[in-house]
Protein backbone atom coordinates (compact mmCIF):
# COMPACT_ATOMS: atom_id res chain seq x y z
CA UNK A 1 103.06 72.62 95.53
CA UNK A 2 99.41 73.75 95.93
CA UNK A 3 98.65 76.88 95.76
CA UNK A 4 95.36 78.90 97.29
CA UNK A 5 95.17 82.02 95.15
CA UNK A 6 92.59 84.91 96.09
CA UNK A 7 91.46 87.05 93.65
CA UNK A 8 91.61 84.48 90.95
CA UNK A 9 89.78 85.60 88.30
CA UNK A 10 91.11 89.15 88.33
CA UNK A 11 92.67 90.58 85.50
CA UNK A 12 96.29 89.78 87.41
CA UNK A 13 95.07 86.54 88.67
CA UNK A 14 93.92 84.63 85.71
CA UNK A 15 97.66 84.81 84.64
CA UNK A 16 98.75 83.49 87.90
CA UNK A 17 96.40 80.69 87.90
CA UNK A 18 97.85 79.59 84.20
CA UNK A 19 101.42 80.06 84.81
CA UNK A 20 101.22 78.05 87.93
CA UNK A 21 99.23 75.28 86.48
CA UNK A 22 101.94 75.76 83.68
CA UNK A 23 104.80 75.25 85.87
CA UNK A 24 103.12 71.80 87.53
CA UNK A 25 101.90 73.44 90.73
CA UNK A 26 97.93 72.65 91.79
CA UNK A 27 96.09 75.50 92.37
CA UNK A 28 93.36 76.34 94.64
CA UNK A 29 91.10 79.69 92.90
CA UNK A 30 89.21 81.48 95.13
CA UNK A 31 86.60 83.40 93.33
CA UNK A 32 83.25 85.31 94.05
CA UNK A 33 81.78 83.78 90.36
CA UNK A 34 82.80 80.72 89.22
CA UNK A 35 81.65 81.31 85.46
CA UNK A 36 84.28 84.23 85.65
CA UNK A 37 87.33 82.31 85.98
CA UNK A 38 88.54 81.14 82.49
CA UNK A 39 91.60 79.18 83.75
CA UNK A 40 91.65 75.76 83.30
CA UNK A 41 93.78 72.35 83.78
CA UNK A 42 94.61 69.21 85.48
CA UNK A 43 95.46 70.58 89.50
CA UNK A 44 92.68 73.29 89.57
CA UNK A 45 90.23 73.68 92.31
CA UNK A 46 87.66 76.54 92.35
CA UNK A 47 86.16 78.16 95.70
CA UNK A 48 83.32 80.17 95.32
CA UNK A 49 82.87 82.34 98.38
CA UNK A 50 83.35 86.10 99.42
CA UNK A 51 86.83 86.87 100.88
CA UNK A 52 85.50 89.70 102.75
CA UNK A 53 82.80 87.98 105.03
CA UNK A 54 84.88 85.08 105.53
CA UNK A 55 83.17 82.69 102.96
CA UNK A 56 84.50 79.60 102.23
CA UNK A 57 88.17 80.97 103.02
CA UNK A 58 89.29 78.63 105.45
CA UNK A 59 88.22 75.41 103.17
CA UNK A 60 90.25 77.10 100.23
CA UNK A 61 93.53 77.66 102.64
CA UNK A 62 93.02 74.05 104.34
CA UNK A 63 95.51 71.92 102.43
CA UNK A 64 97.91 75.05 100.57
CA UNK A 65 101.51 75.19 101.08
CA UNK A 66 101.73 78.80 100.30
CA UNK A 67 98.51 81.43 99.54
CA UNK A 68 98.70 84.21 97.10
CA UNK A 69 96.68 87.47 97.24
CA UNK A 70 95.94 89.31 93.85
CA UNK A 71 92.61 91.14 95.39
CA UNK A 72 91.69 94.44 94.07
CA UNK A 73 89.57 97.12 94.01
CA UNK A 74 86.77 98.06 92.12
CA UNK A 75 83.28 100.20 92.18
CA UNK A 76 81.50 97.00 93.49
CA UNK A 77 84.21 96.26 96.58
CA UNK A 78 84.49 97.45 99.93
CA UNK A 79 87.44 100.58 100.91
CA UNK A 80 88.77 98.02 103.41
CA UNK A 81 88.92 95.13 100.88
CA UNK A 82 92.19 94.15 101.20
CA UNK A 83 92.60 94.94 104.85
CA UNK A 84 89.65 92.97 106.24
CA UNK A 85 90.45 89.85 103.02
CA UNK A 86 93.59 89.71 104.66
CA UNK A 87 92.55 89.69 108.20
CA UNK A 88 90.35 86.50 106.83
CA UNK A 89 93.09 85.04 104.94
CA UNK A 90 95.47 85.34 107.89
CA UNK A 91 93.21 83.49 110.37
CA UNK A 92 92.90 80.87 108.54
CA UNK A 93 96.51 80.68 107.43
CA UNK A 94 97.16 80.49 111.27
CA UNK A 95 94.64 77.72 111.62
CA UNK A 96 95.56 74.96 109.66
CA UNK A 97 99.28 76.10 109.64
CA UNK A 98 100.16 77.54 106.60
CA UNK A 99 102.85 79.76 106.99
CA UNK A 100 103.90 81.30 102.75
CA UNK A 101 101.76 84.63 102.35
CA UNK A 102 102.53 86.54 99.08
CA UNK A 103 100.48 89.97 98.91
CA UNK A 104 100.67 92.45 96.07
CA UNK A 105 99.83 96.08 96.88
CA UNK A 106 100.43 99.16 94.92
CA UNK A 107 103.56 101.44 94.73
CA UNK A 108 102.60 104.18 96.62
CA UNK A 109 103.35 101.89 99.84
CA UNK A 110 106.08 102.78 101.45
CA UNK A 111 108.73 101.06 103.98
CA UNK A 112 109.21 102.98 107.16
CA UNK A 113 112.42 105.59 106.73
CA UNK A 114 112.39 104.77 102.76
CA UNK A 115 112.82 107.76 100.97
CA UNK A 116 110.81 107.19 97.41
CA UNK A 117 112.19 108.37 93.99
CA UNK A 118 110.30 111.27 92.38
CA UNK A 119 107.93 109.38 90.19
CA UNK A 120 107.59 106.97 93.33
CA UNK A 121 106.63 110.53 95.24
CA UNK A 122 104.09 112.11 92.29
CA UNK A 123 102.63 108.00 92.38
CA UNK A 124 102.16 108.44 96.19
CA UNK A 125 100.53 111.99 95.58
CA UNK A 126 98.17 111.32 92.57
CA UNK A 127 97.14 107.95 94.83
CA UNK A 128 96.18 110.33 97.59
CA UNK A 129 94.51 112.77 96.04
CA UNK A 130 92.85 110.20 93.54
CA UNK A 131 91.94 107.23 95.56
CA UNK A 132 93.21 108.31 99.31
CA UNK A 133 91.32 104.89 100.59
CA UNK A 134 92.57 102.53 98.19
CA UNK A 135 95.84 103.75 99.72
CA UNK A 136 94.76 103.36 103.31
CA UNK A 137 93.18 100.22 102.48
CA UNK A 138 96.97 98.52 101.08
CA UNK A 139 98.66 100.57 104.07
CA UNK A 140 96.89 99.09 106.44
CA UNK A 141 96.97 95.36 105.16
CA UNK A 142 100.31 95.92 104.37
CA UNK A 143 100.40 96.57 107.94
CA UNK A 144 98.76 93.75 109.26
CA UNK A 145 100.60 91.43 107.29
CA UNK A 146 103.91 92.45 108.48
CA UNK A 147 102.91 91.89 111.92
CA UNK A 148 100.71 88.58 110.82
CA UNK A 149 104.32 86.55 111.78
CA UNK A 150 103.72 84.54 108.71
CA UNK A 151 106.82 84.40 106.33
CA UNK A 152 105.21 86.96 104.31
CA UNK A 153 106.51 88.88 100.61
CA UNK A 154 104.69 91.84 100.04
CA UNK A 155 105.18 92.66 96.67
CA UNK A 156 104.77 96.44 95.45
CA UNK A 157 104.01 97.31 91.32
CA UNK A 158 103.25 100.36 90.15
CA UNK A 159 100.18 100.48 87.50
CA UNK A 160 98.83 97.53 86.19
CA UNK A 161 98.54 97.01 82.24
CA UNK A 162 97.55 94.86 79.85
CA UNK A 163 100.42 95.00 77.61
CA UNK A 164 102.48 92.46 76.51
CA UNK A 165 104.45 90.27 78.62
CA UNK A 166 108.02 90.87 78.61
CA UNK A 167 109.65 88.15 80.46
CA UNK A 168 112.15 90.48 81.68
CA UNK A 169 111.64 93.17 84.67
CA UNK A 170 113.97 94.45 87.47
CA UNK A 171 112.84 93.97 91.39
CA UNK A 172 113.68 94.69 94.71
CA UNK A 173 114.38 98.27 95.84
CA UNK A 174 113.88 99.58 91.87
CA UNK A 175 112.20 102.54 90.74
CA UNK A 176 109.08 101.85 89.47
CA UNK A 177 108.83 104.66 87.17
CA UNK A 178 105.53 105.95 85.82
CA UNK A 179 105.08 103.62 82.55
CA UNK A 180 103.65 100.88 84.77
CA UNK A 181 103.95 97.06 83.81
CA UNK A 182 102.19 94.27 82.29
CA UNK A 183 100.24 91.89 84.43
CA UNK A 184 101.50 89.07 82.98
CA UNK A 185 105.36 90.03 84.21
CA UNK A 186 103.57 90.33 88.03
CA UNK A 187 101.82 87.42 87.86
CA UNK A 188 105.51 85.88 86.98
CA UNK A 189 107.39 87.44 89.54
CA UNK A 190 105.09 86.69 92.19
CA UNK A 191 105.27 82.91 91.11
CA UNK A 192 108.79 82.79 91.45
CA UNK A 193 108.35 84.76 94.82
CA UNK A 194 106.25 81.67 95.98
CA UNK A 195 107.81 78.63 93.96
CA UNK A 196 111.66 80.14 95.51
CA UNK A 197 111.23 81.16 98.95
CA UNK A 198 112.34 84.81 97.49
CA UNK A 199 112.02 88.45 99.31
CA UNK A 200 110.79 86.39 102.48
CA UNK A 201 109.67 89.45 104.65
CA UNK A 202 110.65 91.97 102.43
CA UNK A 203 108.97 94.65 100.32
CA UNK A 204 109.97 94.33 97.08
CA UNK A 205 109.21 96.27 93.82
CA UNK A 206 108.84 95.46 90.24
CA UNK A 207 109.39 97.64 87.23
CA UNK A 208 110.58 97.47 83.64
């Protein structure tokens, strides 16, 4: 399987890149930098372009089977990162016919009618009154990829850390608690999201 992978050289995405590489799959990194990718190995392409004008996005989705999105925020990006990445990432998924979109947003997004656990509501709160449009920005793509018609996983984790990997996490309609969990374990589950067909146009959560 090849894989198109944005946000590549993130601290999430590097461990996607090597466990997928690991696992025999070819991967396709999409990356603003190419010196800041430190993945390696036989199956790797690297696109250097800029998600959010549309750079190069279409060439790195051309021949995928399935396209990952680790994007994420930081003081250099855009609010509407993620929302107008996806919008990108979508058209040209629907252009050359890829249909496998695997998109990881934080836990403070919420499923219409779900009713969120009490460290899922103080996550939701501190998000809001923290970083209100990094919130908006996942709602919205979160949004737009539920409509996009693509067989889409949208995969919710609570925060990020570089601890050590565990190999062993809980998913699907968990708690996510307020301990957060290692990047490695994400970068796992959202292989095994891709490589297995799993949570296809579901929501699911990961936590420890």
């Amino acid at each position: 399987m090849r894989i198109a992978v944005f946000g590549a050289s993130g601290r999430t995405g590097e461990p996607f890149v090597r466990k997928a590489l690991e696992n025999g799959n070819e991967v396709n990194a999409f990356v603003r930098e190419k010196s800041r990718l430190e993945a390696s190995g036989e199956g790797l392409q690297i696109f250097e372009g800029d998600v959010y004008t549309g750079e190069k996005v279409s060439e790195c989705v051309e021949n995928a089977d399935a396209i990952v999105s680790v994007l994420g925020q930081n003081r250099n990006t855009s609010d509407d990162l993620l929302t107008v990445g996806g919008e990108n990432i979508i058209e040209a998924m629907d252009k050359h016919g890829v249909e496998r979109f695997v998109t990881l947003v934080g836990a403070g997004v919420r499923e219409e009618g779900e009713k969120p656990s009490l460290s899922g509501k103080i996550i939701g709160l501190l998000l809001k009154l923290v970083n209100p449009e990094i919130l908006k920005d996942a709602e919205d793509h979160t949004e737009k990829v539920r409509d996009s018609g693509l067989d889409w996983t949208i995969i919710r984790a609570p925060r990020l850390t570089g601890g050590e990997e565990r190999g062993e996490y809980r998913t699907g309609d968990v708690s996510p608690g307020m301990k957060g969990v290692s990047r490695d374990d994400v970068a796992d589950f959202i292989l095994d999201c891709v490589e297995n067909d799993r949570y296809t146009h579901e929501m699911p959560k990961i936590t420890y």
